[in-house]
N, C-alpha and C. Protein backbone atom coordinates (compact mmCIF):
# COMPACT_ATOMS: atom_id res chain seq x y z
N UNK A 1 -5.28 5.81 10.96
CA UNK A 1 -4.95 6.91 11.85
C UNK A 1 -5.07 6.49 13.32
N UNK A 2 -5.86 6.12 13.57
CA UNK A 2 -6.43 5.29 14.70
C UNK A 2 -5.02 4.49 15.24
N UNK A 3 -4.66 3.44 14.60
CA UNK A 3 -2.75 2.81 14.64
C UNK A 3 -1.96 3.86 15.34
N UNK A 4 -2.05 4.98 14.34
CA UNK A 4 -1.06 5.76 15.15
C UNK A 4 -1.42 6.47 16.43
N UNK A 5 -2.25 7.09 16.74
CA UNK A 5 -2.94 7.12 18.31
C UNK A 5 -2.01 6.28 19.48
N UNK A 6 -2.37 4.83 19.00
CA UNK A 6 -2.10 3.54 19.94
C UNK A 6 -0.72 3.93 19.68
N UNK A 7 0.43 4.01 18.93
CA UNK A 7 1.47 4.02 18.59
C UNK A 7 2.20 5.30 19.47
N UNK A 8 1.65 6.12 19.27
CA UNK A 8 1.58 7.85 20.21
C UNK A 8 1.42 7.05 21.51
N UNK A 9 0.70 6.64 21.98
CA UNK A 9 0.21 6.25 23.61
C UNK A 9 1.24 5.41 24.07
N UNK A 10 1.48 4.36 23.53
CA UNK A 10 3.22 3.71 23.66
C UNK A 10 4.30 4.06 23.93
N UNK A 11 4.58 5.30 22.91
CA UNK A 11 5.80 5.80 23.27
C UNK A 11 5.64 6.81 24.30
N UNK A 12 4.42 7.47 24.64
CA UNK A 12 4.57 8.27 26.05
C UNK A 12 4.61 7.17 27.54
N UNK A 13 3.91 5.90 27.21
CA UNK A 13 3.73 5.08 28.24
C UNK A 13 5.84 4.53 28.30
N UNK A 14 6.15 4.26 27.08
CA UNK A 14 7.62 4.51 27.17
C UNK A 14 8.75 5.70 27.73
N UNK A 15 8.71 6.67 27.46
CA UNK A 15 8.94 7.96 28.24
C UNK A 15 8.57 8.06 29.32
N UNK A 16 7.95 7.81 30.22
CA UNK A 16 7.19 7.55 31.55
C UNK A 16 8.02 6.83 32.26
N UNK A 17 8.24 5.79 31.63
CA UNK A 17 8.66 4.37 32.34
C UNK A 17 10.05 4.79 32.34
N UNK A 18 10.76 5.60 31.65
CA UNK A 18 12.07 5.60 31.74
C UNK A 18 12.26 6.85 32.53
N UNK A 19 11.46 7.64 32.18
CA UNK A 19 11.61 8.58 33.22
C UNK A 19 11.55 7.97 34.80
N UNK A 20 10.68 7.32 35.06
CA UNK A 20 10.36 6.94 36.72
C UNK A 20 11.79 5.95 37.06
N UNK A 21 12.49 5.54 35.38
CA UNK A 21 13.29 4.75 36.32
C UNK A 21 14.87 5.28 37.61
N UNK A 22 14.96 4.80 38.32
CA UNK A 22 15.93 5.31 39.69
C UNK A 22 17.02 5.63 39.02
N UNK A 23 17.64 4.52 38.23
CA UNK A 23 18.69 4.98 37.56
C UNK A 23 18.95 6.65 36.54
N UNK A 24 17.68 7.12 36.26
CA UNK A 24 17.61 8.09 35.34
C UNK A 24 17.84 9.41 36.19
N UNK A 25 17.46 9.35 37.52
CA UNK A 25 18.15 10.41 38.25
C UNK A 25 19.46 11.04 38.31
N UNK A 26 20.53 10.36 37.97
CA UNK A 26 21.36 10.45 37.77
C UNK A 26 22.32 10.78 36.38
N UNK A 27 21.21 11.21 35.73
CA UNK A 27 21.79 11.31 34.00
C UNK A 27 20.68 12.81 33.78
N UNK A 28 20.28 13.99 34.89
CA UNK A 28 19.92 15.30 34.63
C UNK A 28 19.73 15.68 32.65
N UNK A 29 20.95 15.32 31.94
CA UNK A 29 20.95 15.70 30.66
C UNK A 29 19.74 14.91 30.23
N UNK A 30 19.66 13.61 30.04
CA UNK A 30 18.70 12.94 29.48
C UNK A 30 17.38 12.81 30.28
N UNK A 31 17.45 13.19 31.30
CA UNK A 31 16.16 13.24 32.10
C UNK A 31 15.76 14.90 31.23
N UNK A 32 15.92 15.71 31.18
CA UNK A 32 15.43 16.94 30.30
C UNK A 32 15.47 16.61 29.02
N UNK A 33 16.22 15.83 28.15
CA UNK A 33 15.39 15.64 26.98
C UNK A 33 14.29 14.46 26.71
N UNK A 34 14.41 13.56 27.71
CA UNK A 34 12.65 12.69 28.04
C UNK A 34 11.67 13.76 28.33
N UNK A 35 11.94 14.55 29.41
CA UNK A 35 10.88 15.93 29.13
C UNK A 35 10.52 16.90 28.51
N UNK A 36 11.57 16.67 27.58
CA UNK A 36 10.70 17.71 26.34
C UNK A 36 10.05 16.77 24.84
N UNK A 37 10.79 15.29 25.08
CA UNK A 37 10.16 14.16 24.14
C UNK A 37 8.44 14.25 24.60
N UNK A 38 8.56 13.97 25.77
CA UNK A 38 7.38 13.92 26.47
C UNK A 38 6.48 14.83 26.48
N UNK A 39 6.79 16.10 26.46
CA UNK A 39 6.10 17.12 26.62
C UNK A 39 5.26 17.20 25.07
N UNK A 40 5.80 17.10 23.80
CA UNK A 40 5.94 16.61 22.70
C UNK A 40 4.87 16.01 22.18
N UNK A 41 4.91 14.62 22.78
CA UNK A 41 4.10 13.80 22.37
C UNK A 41 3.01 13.66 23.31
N UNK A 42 3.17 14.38 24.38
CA UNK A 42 1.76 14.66 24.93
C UNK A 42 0.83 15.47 24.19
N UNK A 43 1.66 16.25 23.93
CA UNK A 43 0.32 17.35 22.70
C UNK A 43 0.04 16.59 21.58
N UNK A 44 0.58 15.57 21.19
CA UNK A 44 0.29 15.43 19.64
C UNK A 44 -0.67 13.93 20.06
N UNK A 45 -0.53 13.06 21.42
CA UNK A 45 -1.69 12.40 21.82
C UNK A 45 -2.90 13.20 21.78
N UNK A 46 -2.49 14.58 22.77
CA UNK A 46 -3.99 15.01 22.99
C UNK A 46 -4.82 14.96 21.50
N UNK A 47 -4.40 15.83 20.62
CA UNK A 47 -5.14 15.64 19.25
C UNK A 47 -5.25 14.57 18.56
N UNK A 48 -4.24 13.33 19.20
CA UNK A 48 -5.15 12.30 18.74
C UNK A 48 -5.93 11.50 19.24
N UNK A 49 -6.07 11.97 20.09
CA UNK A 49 -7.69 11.40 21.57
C UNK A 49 -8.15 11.93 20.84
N UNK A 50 -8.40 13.52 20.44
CA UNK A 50 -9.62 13.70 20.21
C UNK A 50 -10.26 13.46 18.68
N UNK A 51 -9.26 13.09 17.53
CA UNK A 51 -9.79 12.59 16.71
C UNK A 51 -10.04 10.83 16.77
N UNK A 52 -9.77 10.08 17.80
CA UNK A 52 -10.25 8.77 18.14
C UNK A 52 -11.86 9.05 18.57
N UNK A 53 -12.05 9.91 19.60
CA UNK A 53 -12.99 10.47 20.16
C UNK A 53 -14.36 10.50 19.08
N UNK A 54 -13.68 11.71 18.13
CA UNK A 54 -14.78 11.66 17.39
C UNK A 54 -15.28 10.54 16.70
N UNK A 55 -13.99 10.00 15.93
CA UNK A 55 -13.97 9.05 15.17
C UNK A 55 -15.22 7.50 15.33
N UNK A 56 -14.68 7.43 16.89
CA UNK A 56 -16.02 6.21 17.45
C UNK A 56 -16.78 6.92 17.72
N UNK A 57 -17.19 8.19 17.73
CA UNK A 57 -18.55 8.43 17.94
C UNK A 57 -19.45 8.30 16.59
N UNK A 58 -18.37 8.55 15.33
CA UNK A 58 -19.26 8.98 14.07
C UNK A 58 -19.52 7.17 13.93
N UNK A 59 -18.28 6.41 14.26
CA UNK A 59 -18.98 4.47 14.36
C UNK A 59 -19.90 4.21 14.70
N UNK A 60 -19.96 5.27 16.21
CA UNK A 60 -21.40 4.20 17.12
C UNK A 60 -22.41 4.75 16.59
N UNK A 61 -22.36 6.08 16.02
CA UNK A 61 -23.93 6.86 15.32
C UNK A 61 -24.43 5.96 14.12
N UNK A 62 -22.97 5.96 13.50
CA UNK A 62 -23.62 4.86 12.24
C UNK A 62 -24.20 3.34 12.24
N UNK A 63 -23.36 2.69 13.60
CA UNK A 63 -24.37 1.60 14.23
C UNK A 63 -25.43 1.55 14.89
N UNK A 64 -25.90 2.37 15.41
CA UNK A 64 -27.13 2.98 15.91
C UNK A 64 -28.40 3.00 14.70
N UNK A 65 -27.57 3.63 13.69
CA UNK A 65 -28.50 3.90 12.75
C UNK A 65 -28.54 2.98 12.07
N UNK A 66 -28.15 1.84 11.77
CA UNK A 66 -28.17 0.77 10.83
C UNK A 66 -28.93 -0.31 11.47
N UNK A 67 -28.61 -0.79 13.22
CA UNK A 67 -29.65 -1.71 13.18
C UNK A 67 -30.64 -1.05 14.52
N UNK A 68 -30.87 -0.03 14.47
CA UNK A 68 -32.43 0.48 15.72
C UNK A 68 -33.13 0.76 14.52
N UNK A 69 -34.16 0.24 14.85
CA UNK A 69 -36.02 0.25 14.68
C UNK A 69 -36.49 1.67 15.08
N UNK A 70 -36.03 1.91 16.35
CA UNK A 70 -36.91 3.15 17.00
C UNK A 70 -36.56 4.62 15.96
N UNK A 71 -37.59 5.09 15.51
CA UNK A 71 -37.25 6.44 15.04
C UNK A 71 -37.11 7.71 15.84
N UNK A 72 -37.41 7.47 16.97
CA UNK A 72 -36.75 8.61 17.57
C UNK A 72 -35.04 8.33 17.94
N UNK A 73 -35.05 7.14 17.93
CA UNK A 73 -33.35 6.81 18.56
C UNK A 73 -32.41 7.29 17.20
N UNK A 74 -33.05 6.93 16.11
CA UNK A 74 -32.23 6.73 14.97
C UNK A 74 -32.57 8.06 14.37
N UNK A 75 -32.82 8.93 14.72
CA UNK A 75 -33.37 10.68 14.56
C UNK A 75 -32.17 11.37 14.98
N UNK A 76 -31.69 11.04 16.93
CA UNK A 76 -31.01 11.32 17.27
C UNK A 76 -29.68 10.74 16.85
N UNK A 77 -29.14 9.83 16.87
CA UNK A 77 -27.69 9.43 16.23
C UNK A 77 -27.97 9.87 14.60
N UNK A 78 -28.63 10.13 13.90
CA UNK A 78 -28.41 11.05 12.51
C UNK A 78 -27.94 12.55 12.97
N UNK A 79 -28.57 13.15 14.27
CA UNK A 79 -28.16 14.77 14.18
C UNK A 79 -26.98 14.44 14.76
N UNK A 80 -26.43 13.41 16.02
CA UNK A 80 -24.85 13.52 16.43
C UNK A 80 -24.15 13.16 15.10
N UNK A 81 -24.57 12.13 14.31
CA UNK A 81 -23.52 11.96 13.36
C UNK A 81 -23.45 13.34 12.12
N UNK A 82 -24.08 13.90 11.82
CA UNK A 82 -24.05 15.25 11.21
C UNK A 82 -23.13 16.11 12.27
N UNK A 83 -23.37 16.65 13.10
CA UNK A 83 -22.47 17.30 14.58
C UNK A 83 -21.16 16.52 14.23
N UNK A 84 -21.04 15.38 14.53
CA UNK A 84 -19.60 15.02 14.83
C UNK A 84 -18.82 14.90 13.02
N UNK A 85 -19.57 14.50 12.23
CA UNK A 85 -18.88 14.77 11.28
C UNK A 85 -18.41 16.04 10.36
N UNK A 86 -19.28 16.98 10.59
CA UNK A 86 -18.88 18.27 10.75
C UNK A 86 -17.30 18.25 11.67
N UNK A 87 -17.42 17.98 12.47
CA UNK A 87 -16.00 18.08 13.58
C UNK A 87 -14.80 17.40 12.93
N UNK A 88 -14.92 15.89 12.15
CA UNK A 88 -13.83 15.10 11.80
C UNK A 88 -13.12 15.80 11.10
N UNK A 89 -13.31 17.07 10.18
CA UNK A 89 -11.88 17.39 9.24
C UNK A 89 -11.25 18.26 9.76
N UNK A 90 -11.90 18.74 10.66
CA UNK A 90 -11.00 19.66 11.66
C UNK A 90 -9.93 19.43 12.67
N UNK A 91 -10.62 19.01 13.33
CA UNK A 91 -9.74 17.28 14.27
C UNK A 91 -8.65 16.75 13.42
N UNK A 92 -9.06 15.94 12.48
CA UNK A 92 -8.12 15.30 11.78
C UNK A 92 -6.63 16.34 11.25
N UNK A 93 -7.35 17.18 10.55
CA UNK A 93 -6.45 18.79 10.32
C UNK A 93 -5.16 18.90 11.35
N UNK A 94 -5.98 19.41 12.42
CA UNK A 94 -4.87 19.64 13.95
C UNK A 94 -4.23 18.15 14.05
N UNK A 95 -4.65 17.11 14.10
CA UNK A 95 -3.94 15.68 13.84
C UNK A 95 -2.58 15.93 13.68
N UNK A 96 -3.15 15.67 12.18
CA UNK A 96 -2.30 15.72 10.86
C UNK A 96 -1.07 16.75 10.81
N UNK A 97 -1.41 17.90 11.21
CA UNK A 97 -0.71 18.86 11.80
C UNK A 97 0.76 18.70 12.84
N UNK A 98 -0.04 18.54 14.04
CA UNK A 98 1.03 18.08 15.08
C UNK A 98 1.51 16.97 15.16
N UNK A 99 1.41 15.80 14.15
CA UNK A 99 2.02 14.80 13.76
C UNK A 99 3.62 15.17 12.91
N UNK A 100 3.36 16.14 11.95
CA UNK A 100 4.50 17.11 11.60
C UNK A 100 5.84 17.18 12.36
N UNK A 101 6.98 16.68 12.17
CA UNK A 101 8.46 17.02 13.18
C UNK A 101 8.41 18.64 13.60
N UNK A 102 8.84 18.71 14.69
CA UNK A 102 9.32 19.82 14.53
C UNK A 102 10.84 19.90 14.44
N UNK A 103 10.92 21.65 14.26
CA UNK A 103 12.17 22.11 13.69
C UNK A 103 13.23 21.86 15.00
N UNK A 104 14.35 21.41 15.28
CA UNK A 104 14.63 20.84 16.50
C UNK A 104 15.78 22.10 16.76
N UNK A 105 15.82 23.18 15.80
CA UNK A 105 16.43 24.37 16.53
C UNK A 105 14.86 25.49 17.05
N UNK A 106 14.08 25.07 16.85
CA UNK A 106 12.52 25.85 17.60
C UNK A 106 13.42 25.86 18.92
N UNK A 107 13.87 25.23 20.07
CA UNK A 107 13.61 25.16 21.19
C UNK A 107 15.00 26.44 22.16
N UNK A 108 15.85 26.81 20.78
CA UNK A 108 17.32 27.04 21.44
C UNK A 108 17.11 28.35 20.90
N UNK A 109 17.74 29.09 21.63
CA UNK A 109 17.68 30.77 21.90
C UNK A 109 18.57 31.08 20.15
N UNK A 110 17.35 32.52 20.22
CA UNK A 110 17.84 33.05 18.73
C UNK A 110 18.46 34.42 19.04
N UNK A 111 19.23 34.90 18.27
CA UNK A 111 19.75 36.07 18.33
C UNK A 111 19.47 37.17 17.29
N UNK A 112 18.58 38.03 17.90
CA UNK A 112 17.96 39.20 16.89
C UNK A 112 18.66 39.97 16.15
């Protein structure tokens, strides 16, 4: 899951780059559908920041806890890793979710 994150972050760092380019001023049509690609895959990064987010946190709790000695240290990364893993199927959920296509007539006027 993590792959795709980095994969998500690419193609907005791609959309970006074509957007800023000089030449794209001049093509209005495709400059509005880079902004709604974009708009797009900005939401479906955000939810996957935040299941990266959790994700290395539930890593670093479990490395914490595997090689610290100290029992108060290893007290505390047991209650974040309980906290954050509580959080991962939810996260992942909304993920998994907005990873989903959307319907590509969602965006064009309906008639009641």
């Amino acid at each position: 899951m993590l792959d795709i994150v980095d994969k998500i972050e690419k193609r907005l760092q791609a959309i970006d780059n074509q957007m800023a380019d000089p030449e794209m001023a001049g093509d209005q049509k495709k400059l509005i559908e880079l902004n709604r690609e974009r708009r797009t895959v900005a939401k479906i990064l955000e939810a996957g920041e935040e299941y990266r987010r959790v994700k290395l946190a539930i890593d670093e709790a479990q490395e914490i806890i595997a090689l610290n000695e100290d029992a108060e240290l290893v007290e505390m990364a047991k209650e974040e890793l309980a906290e954050y893993e509580a959080q991962i199927e939810d996260v992942e959920k909304r993920f998994k979710l907005e990873l989903i296509p959307k319907d590509p007539t969602d965006d064009k006027p309906a008639i009641v």
